[in-house]
C-alpha atoms as a PDB file:
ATOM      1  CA  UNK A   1     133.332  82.612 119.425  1.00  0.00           C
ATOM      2  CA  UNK A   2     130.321  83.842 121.549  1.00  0.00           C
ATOM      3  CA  UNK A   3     127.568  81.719 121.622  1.00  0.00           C
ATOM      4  CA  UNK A   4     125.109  84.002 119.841  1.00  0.00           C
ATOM      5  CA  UNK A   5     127.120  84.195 116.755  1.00  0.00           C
ATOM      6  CA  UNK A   6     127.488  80.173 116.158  1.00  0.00           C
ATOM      7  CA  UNK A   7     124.148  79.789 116.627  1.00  0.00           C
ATOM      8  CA  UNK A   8     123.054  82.493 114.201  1.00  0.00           C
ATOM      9  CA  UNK A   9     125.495  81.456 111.913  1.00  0.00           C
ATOM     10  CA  UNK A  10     124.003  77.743 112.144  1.00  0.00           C
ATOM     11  CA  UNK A  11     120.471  79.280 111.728  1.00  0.00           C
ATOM     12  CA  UNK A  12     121.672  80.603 108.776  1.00  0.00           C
ATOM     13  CA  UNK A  13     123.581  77.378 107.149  1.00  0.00           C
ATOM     14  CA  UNK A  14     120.137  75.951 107.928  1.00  0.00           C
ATOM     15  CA  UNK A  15     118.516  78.071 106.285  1.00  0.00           C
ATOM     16  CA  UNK A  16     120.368  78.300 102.975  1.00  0.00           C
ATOM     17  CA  UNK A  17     120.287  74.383 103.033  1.00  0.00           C
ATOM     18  CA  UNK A  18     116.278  74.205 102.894  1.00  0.00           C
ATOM     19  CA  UNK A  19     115.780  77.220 100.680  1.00  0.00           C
ATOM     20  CA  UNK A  20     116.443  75.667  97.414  1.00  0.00           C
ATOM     21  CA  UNK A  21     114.536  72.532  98.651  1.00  0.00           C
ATOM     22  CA  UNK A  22     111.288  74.687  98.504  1.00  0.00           C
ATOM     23  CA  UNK A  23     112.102  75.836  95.247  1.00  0.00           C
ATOM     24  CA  UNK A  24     112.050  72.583  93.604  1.00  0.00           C
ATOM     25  CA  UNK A  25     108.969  72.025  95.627  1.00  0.00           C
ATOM     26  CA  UNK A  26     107.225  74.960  94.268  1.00  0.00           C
ATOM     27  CA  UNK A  27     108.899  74.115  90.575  1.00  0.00           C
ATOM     28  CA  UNK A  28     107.459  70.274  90.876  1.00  0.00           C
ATOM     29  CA  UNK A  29     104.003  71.453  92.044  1.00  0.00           C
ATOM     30  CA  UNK A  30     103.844  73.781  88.969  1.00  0.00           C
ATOM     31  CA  UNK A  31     105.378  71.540  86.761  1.00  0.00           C
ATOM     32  CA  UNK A  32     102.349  68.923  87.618  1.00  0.00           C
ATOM     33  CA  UNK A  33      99.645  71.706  87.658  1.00  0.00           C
ATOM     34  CA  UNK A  34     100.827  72.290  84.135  1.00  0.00           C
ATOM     35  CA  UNK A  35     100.866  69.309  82.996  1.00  0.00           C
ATOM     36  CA  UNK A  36      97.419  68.359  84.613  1.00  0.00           C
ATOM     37  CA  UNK A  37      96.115  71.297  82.974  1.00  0.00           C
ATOM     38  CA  UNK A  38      97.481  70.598  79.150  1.00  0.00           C
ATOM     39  CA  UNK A  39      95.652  67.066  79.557  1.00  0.00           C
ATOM     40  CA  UNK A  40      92.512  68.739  80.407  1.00  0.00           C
ATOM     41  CA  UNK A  41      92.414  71.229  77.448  1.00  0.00           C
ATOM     42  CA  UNK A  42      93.310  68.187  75.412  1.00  0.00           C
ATOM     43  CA  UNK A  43      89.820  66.045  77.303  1.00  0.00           C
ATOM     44  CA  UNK A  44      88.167  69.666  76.242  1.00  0.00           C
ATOM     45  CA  UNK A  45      89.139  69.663  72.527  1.00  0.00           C
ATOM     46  CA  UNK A  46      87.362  65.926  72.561  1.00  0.00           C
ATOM     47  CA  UNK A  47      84.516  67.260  74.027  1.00  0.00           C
ATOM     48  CA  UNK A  48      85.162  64.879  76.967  1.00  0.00           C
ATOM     49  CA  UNK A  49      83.769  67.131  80.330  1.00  0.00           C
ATOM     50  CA  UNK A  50      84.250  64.032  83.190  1.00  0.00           C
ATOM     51  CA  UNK A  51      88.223  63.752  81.714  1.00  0.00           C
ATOM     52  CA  UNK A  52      88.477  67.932  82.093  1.00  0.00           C
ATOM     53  CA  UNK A  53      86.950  67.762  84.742  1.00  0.00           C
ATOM     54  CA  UNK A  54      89.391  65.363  87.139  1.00  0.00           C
ATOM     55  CA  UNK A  55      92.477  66.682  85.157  1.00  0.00           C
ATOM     56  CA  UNK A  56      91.795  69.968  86.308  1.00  0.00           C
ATOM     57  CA  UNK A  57      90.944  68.925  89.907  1.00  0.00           C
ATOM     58  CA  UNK A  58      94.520  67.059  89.689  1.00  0.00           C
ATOM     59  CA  UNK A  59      96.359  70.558  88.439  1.00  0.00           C
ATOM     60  CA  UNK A  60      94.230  72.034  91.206  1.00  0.00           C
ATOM     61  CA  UNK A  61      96.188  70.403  93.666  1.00  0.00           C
ATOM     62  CA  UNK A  62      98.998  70.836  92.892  1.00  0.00           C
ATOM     63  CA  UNK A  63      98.555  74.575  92.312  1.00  0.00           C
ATOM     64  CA  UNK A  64      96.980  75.025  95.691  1.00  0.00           C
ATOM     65  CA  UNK A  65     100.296  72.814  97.165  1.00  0.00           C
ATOM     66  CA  UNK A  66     102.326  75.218  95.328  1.00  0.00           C
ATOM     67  CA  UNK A  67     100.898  78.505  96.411  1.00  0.00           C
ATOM     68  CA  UNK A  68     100.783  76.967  99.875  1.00  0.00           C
ATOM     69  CA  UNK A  69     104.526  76.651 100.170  1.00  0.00           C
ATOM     70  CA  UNK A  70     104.924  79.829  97.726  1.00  0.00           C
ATOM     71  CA  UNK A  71     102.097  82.313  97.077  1.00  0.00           C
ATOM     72  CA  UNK A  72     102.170  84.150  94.280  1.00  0.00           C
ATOM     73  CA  UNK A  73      99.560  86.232  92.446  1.00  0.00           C
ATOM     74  CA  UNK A  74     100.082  83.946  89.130  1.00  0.00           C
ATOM     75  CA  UNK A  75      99.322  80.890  91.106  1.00  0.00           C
ATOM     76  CA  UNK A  76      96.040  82.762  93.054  1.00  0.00           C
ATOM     77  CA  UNK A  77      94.813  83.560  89.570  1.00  0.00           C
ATOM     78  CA  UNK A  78      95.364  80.134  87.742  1.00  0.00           C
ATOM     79  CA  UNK A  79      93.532  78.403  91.510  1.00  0.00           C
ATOM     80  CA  UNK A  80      90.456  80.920  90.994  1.00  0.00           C
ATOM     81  CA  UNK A  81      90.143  79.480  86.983  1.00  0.00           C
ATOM     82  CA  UNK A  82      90.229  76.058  87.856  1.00  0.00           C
ATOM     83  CA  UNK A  83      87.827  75.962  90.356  1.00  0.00           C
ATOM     84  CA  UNK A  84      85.640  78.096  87.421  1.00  0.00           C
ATOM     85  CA  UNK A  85      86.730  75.160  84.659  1.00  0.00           C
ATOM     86  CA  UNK A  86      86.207  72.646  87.246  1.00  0.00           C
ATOM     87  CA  UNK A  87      82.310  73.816  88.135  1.00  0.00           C
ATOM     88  CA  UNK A  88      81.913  74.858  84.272  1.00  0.00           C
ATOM     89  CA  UNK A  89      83.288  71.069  83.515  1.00  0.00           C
ATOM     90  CA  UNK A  90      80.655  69.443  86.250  1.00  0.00           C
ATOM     91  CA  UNK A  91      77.784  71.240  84.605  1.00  0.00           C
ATOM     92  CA  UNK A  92      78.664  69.836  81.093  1.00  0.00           C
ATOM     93  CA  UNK A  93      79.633  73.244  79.311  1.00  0.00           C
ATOM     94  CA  UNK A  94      83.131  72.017  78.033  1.00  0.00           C
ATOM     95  CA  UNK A  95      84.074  75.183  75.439  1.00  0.00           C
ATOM     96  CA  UNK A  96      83.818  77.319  78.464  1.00  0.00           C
ATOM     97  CA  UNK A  97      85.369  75.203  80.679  1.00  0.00           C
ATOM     98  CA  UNK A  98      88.350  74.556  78.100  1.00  0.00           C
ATOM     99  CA  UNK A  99      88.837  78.832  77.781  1.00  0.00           C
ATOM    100  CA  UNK A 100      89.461  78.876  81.538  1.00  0.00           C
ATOM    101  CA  UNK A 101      91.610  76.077  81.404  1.00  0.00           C
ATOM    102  CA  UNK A 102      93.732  77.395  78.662  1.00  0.00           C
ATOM    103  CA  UNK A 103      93.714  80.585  80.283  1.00  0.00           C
ATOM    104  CA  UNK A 104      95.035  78.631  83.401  1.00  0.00           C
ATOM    105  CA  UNK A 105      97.779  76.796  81.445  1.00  0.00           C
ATOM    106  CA  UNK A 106      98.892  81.087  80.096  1.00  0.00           C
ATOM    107  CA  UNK A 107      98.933  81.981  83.965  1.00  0.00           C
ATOM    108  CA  UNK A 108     100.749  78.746  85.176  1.00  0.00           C
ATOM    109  CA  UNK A 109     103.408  79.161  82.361  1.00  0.00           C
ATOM    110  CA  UNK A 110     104.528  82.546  84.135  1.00  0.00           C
ATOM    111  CA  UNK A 111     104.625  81.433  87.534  1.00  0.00           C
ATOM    112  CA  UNK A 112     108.070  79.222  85.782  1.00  0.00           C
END
């Protein structure tokens, strides 16, 4: 077999290997975000602004690992409301704070 063809064909064995890999990295990230972001509409509903807050700075990283591996629209969108909930959270206005989070948790829940 020329030489070319083995090694494209073991580029693309390679390839096929690691694809699903970033999937489930992508699906984990999201997975997290989500679940960061449910616990900070749930600080939110107790009025609790420092608990928003640093759940929505956790579901913040792990959106921006997601859409670093992945990017996708969904993800951009639910990134550019929690940095909004976050600074919303930090100034002490919770309800508002708590919308863009449970807009975030709507946007997240589409990326799956």
């Amino acid at each position: 077999m020329p030489r070319r063809v083995t090694i494209a064909m073991l580029a693309l064995a390679l390839a096929l290997l690691l694809t699903p890999q970033v999937s489930l990295a992508v699906d984990e990230h999201i997975s997290q975000a989500i679940e960061s972001t449910i616990l900070a509409i749930d600080d939110g509903e107790y009025g609790r602004a420092e608990g928003l807050v640093t759940h929505a700075e956790t579901a913040l990283a792990h959106a921006e690992a997601s859409e670093k591996v992945n990017p996708n629209p969904h993800t951009a969108d639910a990134i550019k409301h929690l940095k909004e909930a976050i600074d919303e959270g930090k100034q002490g206005h919770v309800d508002v704070a708590k919308t863009h989070a449970k807009g975030v948790l709507n946007t997240l829940q589409q990326v799956m």
